[in-house]
C-alpha atoms as a PDB file:
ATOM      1  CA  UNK A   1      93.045  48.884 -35.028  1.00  0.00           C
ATOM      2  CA  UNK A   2      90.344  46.695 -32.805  1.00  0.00           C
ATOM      3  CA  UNK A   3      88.107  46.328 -35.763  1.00  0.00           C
ATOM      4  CA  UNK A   4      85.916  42.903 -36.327  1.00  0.00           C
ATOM      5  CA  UNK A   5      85.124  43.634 -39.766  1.00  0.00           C
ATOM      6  CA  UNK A   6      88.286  43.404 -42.613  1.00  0.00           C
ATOM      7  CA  UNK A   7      88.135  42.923 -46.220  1.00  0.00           C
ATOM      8  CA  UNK A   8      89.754  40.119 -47.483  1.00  0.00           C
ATOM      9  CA  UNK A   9      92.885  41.150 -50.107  1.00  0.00           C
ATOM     10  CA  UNK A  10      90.955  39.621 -52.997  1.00  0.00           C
ATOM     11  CA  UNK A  11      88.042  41.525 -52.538  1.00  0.00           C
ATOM     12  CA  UNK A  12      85.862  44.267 -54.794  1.00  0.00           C
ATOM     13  CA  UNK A  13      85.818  47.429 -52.675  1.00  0.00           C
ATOM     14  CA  UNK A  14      84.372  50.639 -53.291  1.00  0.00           C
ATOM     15  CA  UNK A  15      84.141  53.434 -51.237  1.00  0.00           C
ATOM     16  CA  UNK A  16      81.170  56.003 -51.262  1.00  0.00           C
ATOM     17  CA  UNK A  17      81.828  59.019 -48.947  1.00  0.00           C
ATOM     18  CA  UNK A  18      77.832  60.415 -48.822  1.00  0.00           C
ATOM     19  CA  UNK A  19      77.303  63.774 -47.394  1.00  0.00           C
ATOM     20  CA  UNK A  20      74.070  64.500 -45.704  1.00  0.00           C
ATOM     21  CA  UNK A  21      72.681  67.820 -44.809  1.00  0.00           C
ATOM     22  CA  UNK A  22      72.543  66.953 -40.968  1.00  0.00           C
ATOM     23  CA  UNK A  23      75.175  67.788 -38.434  1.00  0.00           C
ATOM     24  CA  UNK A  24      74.526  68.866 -35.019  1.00  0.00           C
ATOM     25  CA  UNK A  25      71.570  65.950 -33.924  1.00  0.00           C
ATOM     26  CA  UNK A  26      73.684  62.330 -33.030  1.00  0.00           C
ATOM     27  CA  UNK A  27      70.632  60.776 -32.527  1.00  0.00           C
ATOM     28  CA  UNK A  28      69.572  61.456 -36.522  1.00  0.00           C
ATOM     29  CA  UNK A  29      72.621  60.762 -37.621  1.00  0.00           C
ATOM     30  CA  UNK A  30      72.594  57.380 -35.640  1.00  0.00           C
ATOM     31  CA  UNK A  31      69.305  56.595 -37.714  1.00  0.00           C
ATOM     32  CA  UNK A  32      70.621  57.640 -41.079  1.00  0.00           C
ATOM     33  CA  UNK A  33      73.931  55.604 -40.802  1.00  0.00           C
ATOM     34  CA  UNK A  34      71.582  52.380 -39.151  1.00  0.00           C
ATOM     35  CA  UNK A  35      73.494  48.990 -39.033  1.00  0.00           C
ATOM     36  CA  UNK A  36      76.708  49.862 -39.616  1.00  0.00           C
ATOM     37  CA  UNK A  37      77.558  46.330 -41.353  1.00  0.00           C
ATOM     38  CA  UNK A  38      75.143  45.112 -44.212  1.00  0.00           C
ATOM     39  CA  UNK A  39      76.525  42.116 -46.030  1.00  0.00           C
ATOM     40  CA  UNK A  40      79.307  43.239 -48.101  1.00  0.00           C
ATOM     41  CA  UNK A  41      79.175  46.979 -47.009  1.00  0.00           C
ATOM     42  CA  UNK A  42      80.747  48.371 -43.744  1.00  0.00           C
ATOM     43  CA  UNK A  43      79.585  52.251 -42.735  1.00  0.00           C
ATOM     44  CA  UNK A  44      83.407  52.779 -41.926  1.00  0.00           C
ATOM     45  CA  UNK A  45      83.525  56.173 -40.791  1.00  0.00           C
ATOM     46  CA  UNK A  46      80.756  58.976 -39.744  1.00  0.00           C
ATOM     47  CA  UNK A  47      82.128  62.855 -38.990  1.00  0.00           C
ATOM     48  CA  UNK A  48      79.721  65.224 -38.128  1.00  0.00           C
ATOM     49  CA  UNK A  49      80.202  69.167 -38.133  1.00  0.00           C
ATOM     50  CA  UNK A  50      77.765  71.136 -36.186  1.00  0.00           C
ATOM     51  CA  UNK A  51      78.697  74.604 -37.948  1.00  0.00           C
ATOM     52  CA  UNK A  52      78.758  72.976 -41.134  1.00  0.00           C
ATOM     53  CA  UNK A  53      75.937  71.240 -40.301  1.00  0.00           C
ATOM     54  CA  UNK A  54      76.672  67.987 -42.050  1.00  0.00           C
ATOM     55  CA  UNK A  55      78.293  64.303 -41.359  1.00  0.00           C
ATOM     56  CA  UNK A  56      79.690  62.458 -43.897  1.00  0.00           C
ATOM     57  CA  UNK A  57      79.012  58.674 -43.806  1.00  0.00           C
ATOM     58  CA  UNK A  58      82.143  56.402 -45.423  1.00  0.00           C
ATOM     59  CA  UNK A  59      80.708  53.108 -47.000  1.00  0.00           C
ATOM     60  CA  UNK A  60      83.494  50.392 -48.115  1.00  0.00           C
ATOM     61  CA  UNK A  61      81.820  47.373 -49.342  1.00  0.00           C
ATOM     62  CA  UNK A  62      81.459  45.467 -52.401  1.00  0.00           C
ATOM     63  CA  UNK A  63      79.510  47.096 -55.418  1.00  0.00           C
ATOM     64  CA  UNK A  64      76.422  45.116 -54.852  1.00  0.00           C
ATOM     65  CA  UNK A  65      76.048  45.725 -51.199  1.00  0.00           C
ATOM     66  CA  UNK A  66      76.618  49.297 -51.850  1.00  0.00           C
ATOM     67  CA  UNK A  67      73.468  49.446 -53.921  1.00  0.00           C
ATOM     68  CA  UNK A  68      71.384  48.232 -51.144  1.00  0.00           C
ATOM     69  CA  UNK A  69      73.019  50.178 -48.009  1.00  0.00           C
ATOM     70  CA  UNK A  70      73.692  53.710 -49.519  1.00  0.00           C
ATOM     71  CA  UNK A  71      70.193  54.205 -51.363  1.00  0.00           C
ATOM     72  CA  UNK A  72      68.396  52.796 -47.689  1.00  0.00           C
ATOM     73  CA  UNK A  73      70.154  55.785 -45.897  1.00  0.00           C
ATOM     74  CA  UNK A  74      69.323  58.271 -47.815  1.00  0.00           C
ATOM     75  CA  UNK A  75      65.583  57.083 -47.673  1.00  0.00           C
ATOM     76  CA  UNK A  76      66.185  57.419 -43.690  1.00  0.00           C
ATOM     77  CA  UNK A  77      67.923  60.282 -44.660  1.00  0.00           C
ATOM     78  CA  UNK A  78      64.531  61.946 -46.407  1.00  0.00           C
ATOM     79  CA  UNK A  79      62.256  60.811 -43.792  1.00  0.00           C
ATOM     80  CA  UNK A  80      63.889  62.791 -41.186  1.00  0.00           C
ATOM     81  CA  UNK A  81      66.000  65.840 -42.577  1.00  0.00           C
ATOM     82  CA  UNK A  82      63.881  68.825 -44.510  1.00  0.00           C
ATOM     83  CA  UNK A  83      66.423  71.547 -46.805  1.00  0.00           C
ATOM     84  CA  UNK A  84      64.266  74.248 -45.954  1.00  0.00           C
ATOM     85  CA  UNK A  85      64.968  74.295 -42.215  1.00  0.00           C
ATOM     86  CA  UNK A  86      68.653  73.424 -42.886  1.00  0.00           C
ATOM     87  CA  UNK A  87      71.127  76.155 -42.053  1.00  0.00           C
ATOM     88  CA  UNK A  88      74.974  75.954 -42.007  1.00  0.00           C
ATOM     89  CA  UNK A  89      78.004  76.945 -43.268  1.00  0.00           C
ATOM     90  CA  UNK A  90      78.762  74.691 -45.801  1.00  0.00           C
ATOM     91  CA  UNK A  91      77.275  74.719 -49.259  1.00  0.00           C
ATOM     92  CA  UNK A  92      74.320  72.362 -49.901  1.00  0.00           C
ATOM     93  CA  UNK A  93      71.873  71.545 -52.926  1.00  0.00           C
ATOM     94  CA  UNK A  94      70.140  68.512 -50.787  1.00  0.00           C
ATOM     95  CA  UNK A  95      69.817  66.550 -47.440  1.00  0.00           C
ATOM     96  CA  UNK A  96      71.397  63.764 -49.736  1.00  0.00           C
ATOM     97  CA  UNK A  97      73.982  66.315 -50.706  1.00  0.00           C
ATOM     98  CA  UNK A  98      76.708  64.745 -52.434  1.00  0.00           C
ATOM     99  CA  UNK A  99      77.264  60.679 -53.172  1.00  0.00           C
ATOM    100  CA  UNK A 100      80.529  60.163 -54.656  1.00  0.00           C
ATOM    101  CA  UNK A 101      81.824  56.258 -55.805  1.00  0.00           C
ATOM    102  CA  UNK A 102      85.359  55.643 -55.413  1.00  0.00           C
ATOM    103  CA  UNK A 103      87.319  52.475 -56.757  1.00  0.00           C
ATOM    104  CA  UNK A 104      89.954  51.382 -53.957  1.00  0.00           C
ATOM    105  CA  UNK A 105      90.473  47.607 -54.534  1.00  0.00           C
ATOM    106  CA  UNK A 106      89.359  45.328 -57.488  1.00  0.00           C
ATOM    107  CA  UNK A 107      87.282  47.693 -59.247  1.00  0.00           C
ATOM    108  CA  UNK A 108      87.652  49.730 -61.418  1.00  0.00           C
ATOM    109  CA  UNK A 109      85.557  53.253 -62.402  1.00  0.00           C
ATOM    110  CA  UNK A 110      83.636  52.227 -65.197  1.00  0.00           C
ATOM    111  CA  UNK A 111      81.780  50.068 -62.113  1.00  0.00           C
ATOM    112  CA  UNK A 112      81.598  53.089 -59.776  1.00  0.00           C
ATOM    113  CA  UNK A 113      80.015  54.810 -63.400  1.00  0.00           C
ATOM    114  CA  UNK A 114      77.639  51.853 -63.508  1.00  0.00           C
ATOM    115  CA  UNK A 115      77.079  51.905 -59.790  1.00  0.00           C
ATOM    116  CA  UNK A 116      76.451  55.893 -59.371  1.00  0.00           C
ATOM    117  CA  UNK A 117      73.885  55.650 -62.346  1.00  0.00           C
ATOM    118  CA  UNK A 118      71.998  53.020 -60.308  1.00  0.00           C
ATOM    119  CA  UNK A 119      71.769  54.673 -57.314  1.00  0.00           C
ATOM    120  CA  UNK A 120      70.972  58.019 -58.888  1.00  0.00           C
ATOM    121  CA  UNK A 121      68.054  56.290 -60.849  1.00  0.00           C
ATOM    122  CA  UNK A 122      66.492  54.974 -57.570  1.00  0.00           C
ATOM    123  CA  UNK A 123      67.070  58.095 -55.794  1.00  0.00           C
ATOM    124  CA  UNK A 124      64.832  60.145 -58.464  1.00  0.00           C
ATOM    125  CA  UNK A 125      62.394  56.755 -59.151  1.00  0.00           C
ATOM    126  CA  UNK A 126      61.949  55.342 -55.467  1.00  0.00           C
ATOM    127  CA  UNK A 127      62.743  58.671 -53.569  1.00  0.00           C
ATOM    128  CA  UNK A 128      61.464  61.632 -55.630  1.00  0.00           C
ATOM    129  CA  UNK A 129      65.114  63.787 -55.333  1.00  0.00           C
ATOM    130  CA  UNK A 130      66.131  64.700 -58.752  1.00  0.00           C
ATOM    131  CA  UNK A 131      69.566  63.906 -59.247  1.00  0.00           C
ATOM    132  CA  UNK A 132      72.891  65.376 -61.079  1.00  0.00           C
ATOM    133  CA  UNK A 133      76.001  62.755 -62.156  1.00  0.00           C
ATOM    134  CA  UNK A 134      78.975  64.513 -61.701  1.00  0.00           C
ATOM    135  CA  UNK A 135      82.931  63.251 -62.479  1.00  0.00           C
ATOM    136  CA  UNK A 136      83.034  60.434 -64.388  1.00  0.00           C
ATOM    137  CA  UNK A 137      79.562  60.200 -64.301  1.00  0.00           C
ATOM    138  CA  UNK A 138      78.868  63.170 -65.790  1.00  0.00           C
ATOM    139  CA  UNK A 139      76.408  63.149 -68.955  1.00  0.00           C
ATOM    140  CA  UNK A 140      77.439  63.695 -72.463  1.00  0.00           C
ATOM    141  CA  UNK A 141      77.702  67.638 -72.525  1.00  0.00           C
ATOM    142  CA  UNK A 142      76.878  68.171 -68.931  1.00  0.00           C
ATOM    143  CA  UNK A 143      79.291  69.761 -66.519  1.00  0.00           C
ATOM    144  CA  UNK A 144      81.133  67.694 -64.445  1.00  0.00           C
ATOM    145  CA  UNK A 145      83.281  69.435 -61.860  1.00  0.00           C
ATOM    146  CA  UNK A 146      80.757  69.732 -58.567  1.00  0.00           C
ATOM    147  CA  UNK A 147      81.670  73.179 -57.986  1.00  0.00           C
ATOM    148  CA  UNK A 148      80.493  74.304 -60.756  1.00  0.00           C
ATOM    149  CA  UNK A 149      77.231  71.860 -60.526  1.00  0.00           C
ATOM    150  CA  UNK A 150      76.387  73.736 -57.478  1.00  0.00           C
ATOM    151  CA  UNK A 151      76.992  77.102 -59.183  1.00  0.00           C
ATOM    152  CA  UNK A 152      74.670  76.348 -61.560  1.00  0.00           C
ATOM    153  CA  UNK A 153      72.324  74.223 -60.178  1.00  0.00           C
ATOM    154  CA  UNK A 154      71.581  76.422 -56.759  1.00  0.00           C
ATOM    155  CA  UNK A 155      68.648  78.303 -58.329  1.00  0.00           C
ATOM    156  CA  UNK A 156      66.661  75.206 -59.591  1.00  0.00           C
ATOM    157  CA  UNK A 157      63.793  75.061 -60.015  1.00  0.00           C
ATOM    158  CA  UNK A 158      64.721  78.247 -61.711  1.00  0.00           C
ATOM    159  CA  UNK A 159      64.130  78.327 -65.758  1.00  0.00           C
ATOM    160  CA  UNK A 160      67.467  79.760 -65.455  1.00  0.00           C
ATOM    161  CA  UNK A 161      69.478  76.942 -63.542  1.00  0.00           C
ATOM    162  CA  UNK A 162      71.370  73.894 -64.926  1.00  0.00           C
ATOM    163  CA  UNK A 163      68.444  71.362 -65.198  1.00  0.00           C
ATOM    164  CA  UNK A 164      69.131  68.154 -63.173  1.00  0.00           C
ATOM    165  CA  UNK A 165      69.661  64.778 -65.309  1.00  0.00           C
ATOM    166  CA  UNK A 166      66.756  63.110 -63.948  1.00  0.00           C
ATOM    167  CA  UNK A 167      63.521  64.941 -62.875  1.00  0.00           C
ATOM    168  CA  UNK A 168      61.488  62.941 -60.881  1.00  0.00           C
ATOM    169  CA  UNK A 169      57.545  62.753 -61.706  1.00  0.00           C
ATOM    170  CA  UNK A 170      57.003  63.416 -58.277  1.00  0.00           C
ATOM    171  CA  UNK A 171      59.620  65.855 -55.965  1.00  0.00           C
ATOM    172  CA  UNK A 172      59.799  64.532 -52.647  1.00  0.00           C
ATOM    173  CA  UNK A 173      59.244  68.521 -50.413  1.00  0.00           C
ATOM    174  CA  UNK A 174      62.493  69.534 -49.020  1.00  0.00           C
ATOM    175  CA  UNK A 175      64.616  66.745 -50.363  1.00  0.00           C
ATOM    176  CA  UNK A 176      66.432  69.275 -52.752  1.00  0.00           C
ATOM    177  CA  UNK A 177      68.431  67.490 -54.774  1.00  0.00           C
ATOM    178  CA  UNK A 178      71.304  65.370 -54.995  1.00  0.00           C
ATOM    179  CA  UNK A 179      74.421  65.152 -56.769  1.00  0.00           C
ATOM    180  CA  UNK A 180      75.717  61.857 -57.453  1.00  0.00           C
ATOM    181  CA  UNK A 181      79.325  60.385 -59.181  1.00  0.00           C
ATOM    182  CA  UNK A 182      81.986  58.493 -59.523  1.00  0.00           C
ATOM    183  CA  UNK A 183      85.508  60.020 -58.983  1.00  0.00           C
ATOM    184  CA  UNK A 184      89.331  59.241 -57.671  1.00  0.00           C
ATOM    185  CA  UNK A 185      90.213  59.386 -54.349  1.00  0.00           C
ATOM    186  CA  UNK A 186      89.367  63.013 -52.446  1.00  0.00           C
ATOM    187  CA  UNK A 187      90.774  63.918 -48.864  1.00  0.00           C
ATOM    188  CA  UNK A 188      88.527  66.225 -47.029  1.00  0.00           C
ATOM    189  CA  UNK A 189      91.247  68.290 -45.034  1.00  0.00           C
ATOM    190  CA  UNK A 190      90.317  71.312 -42.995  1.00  0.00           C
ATOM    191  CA  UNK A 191      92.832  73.575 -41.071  1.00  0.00           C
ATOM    192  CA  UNK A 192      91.741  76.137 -38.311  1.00  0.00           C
ATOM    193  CA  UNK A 193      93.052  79.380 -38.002  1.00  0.00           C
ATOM    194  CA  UNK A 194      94.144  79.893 -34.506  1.00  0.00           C
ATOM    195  CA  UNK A 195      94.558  83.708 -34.864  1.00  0.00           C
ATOM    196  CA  UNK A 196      92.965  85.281 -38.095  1.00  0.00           C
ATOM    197  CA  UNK A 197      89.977  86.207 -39.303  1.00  0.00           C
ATOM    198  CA  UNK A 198      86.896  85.125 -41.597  1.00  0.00           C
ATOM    199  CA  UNK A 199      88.418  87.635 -44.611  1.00  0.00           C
ATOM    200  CA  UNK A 200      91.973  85.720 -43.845  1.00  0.00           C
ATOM    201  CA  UNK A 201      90.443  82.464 -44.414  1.00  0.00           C
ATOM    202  CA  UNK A 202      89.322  83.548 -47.473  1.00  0.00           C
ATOM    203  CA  UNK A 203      92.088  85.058 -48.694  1.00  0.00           C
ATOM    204  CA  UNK A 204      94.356  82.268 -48.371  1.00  0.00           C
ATOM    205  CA  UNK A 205      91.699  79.937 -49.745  1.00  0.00           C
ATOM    206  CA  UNK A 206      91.614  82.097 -53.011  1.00  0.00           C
ATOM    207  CA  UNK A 207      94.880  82.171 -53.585  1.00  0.00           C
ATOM    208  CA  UNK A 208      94.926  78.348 -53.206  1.00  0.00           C
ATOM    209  CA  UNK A 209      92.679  78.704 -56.207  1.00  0.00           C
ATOM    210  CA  UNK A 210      94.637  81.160 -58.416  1.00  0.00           C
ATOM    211  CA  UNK A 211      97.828  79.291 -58.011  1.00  0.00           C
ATOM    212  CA  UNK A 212      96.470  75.188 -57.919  1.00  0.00           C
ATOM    213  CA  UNK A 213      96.967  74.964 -61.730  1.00  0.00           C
ATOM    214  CA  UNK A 214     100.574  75.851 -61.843  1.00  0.00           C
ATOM    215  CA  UNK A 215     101.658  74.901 -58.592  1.00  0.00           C
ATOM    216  CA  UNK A 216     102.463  71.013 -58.572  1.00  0.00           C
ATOM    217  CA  UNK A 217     101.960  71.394 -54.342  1.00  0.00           C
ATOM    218  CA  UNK A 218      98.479  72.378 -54.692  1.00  0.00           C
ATOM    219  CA  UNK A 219      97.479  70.538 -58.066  1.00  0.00           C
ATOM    220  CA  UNK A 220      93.735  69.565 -57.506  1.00  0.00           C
ATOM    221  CA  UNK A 221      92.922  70.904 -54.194  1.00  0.00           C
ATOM    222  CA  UNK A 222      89.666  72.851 -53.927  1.00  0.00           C
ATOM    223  CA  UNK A 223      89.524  75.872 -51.286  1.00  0.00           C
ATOM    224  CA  UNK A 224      86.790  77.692 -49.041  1.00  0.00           C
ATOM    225  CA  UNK A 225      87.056  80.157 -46.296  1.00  0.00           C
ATOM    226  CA  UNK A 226      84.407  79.733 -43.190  1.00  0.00           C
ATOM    227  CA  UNK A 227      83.650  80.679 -39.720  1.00  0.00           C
ATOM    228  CA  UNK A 228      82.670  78.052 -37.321  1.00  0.00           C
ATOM    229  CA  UNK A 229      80.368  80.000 -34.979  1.00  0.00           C
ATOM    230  CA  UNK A 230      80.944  77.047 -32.268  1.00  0.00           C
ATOM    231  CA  UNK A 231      84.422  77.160 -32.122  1.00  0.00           C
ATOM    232  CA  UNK A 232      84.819  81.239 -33.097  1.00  0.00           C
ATOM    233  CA  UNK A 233      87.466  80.427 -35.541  1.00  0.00           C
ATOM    234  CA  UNK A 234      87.947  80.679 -39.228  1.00  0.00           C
ATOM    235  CA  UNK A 235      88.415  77.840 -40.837  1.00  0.00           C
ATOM    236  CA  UNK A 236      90.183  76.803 -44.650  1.00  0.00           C
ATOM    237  CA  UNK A 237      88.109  74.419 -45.802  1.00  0.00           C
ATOM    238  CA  UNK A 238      89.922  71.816 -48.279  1.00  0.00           C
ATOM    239  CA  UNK A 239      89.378  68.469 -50.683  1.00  0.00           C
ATOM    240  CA  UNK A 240      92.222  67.142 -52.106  1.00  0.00           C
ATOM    241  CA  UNK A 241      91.200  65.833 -55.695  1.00  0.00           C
ATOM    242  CA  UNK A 242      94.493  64.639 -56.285  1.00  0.00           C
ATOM    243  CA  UNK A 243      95.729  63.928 -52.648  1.00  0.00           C
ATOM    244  CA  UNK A 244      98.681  61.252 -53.752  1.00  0.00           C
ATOM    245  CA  UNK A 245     100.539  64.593 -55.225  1.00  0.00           C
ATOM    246  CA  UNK A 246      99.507  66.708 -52.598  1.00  0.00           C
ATOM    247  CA  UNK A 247     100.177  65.207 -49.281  1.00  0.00           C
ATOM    248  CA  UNK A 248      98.659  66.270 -45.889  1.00  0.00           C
ATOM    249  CA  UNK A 249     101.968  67.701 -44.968  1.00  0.00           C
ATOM    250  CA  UNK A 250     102.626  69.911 -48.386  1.00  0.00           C
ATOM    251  CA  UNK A 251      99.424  71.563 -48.436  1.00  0.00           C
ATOM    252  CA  UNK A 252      99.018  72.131 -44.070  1.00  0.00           C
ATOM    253  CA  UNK A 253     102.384  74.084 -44.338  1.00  0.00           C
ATOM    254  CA  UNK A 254     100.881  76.152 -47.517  1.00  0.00           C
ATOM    255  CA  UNK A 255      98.384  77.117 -45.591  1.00  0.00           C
ATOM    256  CA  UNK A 256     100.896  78.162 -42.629  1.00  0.00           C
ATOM    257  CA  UNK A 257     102.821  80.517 -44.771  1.00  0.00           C
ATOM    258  CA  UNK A 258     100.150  81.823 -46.610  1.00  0.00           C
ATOM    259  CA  UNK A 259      98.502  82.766 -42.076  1.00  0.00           C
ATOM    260  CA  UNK A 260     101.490  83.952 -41.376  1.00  0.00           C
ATOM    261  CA  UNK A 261     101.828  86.101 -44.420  1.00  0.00           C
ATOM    262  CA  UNK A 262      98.685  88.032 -43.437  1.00  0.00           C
ATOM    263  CA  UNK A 263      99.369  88.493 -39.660  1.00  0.00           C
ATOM    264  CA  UNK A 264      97.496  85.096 -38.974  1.00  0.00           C
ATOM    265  CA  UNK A 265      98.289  81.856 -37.549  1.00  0.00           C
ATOM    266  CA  UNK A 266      97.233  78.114 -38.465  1.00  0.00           C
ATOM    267  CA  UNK A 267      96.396  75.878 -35.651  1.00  0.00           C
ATOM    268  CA  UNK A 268      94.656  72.765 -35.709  1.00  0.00           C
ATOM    269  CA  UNK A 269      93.913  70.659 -38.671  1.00  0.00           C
ATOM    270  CA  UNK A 270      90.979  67.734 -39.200  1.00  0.00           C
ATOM    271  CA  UNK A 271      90.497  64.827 -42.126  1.00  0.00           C
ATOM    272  CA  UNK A 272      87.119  63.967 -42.506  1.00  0.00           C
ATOM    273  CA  UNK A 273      86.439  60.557 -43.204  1.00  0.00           C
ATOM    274  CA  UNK A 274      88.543  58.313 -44.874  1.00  0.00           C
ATOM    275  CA  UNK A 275      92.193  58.901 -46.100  1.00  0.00           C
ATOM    276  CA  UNK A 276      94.634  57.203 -48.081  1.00  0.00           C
ATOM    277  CA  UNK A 277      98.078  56.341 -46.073  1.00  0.00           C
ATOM    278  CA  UNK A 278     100.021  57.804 -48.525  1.00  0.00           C
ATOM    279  CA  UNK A 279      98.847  61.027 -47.927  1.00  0.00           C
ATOM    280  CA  UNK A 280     100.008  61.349 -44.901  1.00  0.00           C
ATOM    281  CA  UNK A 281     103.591  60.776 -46.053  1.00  0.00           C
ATOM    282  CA  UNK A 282     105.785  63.187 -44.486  1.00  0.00           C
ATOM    283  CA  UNK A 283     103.163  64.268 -42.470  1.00  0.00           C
ATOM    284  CA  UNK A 284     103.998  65.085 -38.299  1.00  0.00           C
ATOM    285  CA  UNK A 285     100.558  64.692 -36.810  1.00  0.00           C
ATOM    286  CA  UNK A 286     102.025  66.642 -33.775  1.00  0.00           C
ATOM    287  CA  UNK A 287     102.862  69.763 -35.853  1.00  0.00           C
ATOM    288  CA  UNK A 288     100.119  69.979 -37.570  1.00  0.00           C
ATOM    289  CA  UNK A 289      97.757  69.497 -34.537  1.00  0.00           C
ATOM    290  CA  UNK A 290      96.191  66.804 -36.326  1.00  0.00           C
ATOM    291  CA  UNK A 291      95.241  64.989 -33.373  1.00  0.00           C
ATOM    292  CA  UNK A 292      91.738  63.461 -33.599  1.00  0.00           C
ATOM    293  CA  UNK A 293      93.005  60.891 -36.799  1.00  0.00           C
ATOM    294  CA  UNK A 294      91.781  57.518 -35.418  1.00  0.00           C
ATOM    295  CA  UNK A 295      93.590  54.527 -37.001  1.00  0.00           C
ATOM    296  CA  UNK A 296      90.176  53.611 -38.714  1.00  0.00           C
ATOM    297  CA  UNK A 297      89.782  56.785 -40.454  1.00  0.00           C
ATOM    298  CA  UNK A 298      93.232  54.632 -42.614  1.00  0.00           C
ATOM    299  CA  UNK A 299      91.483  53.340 -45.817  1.00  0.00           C
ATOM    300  CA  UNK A 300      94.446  50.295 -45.357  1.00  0.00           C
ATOM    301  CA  UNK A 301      93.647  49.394 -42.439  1.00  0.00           C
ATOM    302  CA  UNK A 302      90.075  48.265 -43.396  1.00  0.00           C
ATOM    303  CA  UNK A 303      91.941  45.316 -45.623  1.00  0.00           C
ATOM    304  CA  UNK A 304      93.497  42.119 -44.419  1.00  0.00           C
ATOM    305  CA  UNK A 305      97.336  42.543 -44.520  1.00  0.00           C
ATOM    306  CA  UNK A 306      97.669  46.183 -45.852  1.00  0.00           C
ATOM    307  CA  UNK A 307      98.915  47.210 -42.296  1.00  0.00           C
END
């Protein structure tokens, strides 16, 4: 990897993987990401999905530098995006959708805690988005899991809907809101179905859901069905909450049988953002059409040494 910018071995790093409701205008993007090194923090990776209509920007960077760069783009972020023109495929509560603080290196996830607290506060204070903590940041007797966050929470301002922790005094129009945590490492994984339809997606992705609890190959991983318009193609949308017992490889050829059970057929697969290396143990890129992984979308290869 040609990349100017390593951590050192010794060094705090946290990741924050921040989706933002935005994904079909580069030039946006381009202004929400800005410099793509401030001190400590590096903006490591930025995918973009026009159908879903959201990027994901990848921060690795030490704690403090985190609580300068990630709460600056989603003030760009605010200035320029507006929820109630947003349509896509993927679920949303917010143009600051989700902001999730992962320990990779030297920290530890009663910092990301501390860390996703912080930035939630300024979002609500500075920015005007009211603001759930999910994972480990959940609140005493709040739900956690961000499924169920966004089940709950879709209807706010709704007397009926899950409250957010912090209400602003003042909403910011069409910010929505955001949801923000600390959690383990998550692979976003998506594979295509090259013949099959929208109702096959779905299928297979609910029976990833009924079977993930007693199924050691599928422990943790999280399942939609879409249609990419673009691409006229269903898609299984994936994270793997537990991706170092379900490698790349274990859960693309799940998805295979389950296609080919229903007359279907899997094609080509996508990570978005970064991805632990030992996830991809076992894994033939070739097979599973998994292509467009770039040797900086490798969480190691950002550190000195780990190659």
């Amino acid at each position: 990897m040609n990349n100017p910018f390593r951590f050192a071995p010794d060094a705090a790093i946290v990741q924050c993987a921040a989706n933002f409701s935005e994904g079909r205008r580069g030039d946006i993007i381009e202004q929400i990401v800005g410099e793509r090194i401030i001190g400590g923090a590096v903006a490591a990776d930025v995918s973009a999905d026009c159908d879903h209509n959201r990027s994901v920007i990848t921060w690795l960077g030490q704690p403090d530098a985190l609580r300068k760069a990630v709460p600056a783009a989603a003030e760009r972020a605010t200035q320029l995006l507006d929820l109630r023109t947003h349509s896509g495929v993927h679920p949303r509560l917010g143009v600051v959708d989700v902001v999730p603080f992962t320990p990779i290196r030297n920290a530890t996830m009663p910092q990301c805690v501390d860390l996703a607290r912080d930035v939630g506060r300024e979002f609500a204070q500075r920015l005007g988005i009211p603001v759930y903590f999910y994972e480990a940041a959940a609140l005493p007797a709040r739900p956690a899991a961000l499924p169920e966050i966004r089940r709950l929470a879709r209807r706010w301002p709704d007397p009926e809907a899950l409250p957010p922790d912090i209400v602003p005094d003042h909403l910011l129009p069409g910010a929505g809101v955001s949801v923000v945590g600390a959690r383990g490492p998550l692979v976003a994984f998506n594979v295509m179905l090259e013949q099959g339809t929208l109702e096959d997606a779905r299928s297979i992705a609910a029976v990833i859901r009924s079977v993930r609890t007693n199924n050691p190959k599928l422990r943790g991983v999280r399942a939609l069905g879409l249609y990419l318009p673009t691409q006229g193609q269903a898609q299984v949308s994936m994270n793997l909450t537990r991706p170092e017992e379900t490698p790349l490889a274990t859960v693309y050829d799940f998805v295979a049988q389950e296609a080919c059970r229903l007359g279907a057929r899997a094609g080509e697969a996508e990570v978005i953002g970064l991805i632990p290396a030992g996830s991809l143990m076992g894994a033939d890129l070739e097979r599973m059409q998994l292509t467009s992984l770039r040797p900086e979308q490798i969480v190691e290869n950002w550190i000195v040494g780990d190659q």
